[in-house]
C-alpha atoms as a PDB file:
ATOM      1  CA  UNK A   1      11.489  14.502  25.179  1.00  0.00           C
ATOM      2  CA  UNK A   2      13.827  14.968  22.315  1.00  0.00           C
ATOM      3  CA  UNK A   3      13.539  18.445  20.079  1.00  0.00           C
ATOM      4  CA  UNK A   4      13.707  16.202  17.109  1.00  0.00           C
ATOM      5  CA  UNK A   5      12.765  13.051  15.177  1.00  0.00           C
ATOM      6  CA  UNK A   6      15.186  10.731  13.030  1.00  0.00           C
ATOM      7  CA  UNK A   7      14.900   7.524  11.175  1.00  0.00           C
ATOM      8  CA  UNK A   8      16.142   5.510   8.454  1.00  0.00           C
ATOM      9  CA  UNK A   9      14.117   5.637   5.403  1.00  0.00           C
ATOM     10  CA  UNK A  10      16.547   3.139   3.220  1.00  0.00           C
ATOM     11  CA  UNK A  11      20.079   2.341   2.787  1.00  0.00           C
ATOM     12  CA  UNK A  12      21.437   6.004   2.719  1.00  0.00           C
ATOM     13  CA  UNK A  13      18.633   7.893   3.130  1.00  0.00           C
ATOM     14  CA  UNK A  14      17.542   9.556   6.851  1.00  0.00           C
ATOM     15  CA  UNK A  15      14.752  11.603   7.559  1.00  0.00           C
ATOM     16  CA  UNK A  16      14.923  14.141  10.741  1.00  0.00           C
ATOM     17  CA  UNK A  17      11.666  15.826  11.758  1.00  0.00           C
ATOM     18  CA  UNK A  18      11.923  19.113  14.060  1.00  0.00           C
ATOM     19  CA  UNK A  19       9.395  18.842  16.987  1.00  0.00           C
ATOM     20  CA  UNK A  20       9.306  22.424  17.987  1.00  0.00           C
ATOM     21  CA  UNK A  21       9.965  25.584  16.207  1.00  0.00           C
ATOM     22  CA  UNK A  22      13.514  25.898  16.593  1.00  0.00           C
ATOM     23  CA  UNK A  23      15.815  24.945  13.698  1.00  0.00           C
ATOM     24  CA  UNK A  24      17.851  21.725  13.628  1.00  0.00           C
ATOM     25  CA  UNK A  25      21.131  24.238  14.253  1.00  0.00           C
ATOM     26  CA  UNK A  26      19.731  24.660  18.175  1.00  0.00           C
ATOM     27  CA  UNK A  27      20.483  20.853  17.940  1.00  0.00           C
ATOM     28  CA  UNK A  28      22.864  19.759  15.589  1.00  0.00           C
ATOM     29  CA  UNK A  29      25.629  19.174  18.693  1.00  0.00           C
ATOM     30  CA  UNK A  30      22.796  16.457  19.723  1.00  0.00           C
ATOM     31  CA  UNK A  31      22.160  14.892  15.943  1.00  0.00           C
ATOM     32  CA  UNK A  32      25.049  14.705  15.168  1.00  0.00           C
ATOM     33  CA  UNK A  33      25.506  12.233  17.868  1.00  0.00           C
ATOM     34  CA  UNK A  34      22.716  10.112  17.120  1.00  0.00           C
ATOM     35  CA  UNK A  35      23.938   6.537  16.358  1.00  0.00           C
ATOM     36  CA  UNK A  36      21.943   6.803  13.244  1.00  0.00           C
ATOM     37  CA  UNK A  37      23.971   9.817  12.093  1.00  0.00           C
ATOM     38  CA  UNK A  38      27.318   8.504  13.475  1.00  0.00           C
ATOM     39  CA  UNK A  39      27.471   5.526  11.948  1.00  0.00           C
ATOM     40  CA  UNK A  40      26.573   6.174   8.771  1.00  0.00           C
ATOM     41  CA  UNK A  41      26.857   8.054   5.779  1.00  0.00           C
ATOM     42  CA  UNK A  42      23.788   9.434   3.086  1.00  0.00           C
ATOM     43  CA  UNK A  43      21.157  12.456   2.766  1.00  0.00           C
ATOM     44  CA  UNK A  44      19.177  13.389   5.738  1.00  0.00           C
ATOM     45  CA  UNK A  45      16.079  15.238   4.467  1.00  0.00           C
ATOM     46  CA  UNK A  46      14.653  17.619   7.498  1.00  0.00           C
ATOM     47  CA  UNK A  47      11.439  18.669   7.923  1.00  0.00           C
ATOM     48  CA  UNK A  48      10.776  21.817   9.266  1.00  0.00           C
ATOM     49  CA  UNK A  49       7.016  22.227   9.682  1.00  0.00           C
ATOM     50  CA  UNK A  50       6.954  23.502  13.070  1.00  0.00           C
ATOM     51  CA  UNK A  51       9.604  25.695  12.232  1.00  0.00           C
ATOM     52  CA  UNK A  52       9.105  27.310   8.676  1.00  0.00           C
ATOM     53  CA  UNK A  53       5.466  25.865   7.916  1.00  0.00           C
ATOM     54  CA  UNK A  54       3.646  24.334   5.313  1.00  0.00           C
ATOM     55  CA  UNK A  55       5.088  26.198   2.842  1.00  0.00           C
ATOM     56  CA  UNK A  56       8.491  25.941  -0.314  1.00  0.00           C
ATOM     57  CA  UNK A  57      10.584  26.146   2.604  1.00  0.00           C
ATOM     58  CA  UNK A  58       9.755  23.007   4.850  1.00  0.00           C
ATOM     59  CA  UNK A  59      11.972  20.325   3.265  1.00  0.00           C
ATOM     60  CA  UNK A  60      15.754  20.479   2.718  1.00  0.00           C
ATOM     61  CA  UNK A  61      17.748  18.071   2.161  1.00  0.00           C
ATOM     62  CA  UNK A  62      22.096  17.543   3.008  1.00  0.00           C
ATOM     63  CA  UNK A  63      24.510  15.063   3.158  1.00  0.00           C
ATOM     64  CA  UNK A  64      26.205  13.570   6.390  1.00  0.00           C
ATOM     65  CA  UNK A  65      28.837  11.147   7.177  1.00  0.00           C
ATOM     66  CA  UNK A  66      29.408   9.433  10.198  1.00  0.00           C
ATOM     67  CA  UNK A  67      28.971  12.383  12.480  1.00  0.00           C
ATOM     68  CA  UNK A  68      28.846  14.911  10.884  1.00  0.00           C
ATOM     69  CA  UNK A  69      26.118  16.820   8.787  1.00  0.00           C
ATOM     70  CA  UNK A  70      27.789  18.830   6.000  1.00  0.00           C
ATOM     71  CA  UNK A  71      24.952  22.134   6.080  1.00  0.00           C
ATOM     72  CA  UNK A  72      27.025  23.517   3.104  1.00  0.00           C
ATOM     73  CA  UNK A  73      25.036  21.070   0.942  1.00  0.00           C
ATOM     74  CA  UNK A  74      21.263  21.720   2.359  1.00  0.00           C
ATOM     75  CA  UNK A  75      19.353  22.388  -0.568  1.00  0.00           C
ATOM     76  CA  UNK A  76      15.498  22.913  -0.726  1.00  0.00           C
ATOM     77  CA  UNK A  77      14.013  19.906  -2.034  1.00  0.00           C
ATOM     78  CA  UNK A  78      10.073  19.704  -3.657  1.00  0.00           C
ATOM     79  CA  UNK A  79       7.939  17.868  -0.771  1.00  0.00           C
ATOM     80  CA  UNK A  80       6.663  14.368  -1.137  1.00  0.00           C
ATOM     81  CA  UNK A  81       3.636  12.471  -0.299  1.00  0.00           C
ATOM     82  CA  UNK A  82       5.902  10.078   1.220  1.00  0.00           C
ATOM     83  CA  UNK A  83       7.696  12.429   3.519  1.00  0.00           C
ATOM     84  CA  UNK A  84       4.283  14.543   4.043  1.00  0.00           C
ATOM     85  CA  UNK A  85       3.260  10.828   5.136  1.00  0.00           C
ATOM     86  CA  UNK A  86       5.494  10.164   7.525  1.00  0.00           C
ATOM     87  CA  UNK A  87       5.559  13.638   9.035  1.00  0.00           C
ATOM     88  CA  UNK A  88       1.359  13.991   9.093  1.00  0.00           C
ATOM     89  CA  UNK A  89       1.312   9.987  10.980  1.00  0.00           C
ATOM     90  CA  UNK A  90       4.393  11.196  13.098  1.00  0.00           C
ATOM     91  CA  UNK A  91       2.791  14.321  14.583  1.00  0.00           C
ATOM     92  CA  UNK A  92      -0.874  12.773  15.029  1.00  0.00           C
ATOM     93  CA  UNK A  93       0.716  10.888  17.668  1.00  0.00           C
ATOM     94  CA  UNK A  94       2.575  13.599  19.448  1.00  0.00           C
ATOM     95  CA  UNK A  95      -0.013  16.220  19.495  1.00  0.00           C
ATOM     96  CA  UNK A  96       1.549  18.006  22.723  1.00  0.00           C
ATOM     97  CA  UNK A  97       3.991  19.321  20.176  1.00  0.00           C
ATOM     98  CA  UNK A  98       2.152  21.798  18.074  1.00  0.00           C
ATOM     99  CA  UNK A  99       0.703  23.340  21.067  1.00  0.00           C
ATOM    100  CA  UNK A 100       3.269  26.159  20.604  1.00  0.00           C
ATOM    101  CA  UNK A 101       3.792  25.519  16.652  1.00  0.00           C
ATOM    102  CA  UNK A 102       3.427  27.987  14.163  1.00  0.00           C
ATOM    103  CA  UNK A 103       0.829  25.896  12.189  1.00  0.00           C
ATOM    104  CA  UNK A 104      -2.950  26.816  11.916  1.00  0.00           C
ATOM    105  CA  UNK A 105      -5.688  25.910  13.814  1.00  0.00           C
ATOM    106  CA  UNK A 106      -7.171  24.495  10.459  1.00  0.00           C
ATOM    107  CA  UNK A 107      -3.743  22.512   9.698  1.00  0.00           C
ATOM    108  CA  UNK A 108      -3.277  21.349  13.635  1.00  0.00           C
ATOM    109  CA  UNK A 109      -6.806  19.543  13.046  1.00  0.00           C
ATOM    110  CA  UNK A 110      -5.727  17.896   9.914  1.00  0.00           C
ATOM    111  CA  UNK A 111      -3.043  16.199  11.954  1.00  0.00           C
ATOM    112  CA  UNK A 112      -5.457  15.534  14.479  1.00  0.00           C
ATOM    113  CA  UNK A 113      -7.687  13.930  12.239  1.00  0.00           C
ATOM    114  CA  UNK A 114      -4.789  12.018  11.599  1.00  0.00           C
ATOM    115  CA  UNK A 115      -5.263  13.548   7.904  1.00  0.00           C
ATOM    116  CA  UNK A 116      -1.867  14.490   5.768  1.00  0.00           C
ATOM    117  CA  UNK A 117      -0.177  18.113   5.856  1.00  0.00           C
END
């Protein structure tokens, strides 16, 4: 099982979702080689539920291009219901990984419920 989630959300726009609560840096050897990543160029927006929680800090946003993620550009960015969306429908199918997340017992149920976070 991977330690992280990506996907295209449009033309340049990517959206990587960290499935335990290590940050993306653990990984970024491994993203960056994701075809996604190294053939193209864009924003990758990262959420880090599992690893900062639901709070100001779980979105951030940076710029790539074709293989490489420039982290000198990560910027907070204000959350979404789109990208709460994706994230909540994402996780109610891959329960397993919030066994060991930092999220509440109240918020792991909302996600069970299939409910968005």
């Amino acid at each position: 099982m991977n330690n992280y989630f990506v996907k295209q959300l449009n033309k340049d726009q990517y959206y990587l979702i960290c499935m335990n609560y290590y940050g993306i840096l653990n990984y970024i050897d491994e993203i960056e080689k994701e075809a996604l990543i190294q053939f193209n160029e864009g924003n990758i927006v990262i959420d880090q539920l599992l690893v900062a929680g639901n709070g100001k800090n779980r979105f951030i946003t940076c710029q790539f291009s074709y293989g490489k993620i420039k982290l000198d550009t990560a910027i907070y960015v204000s959350d979404t219901d789109e990208f709460r969306r994706i994230s909540s429908e994402f996780f109610s199918q891959h329960l397993d990984t919030l066994k060991y997340s930092i999220l509440t017992d109240s918020q792991i149920e909302l996600l069970r419920q299939k409910q968005v976070v």
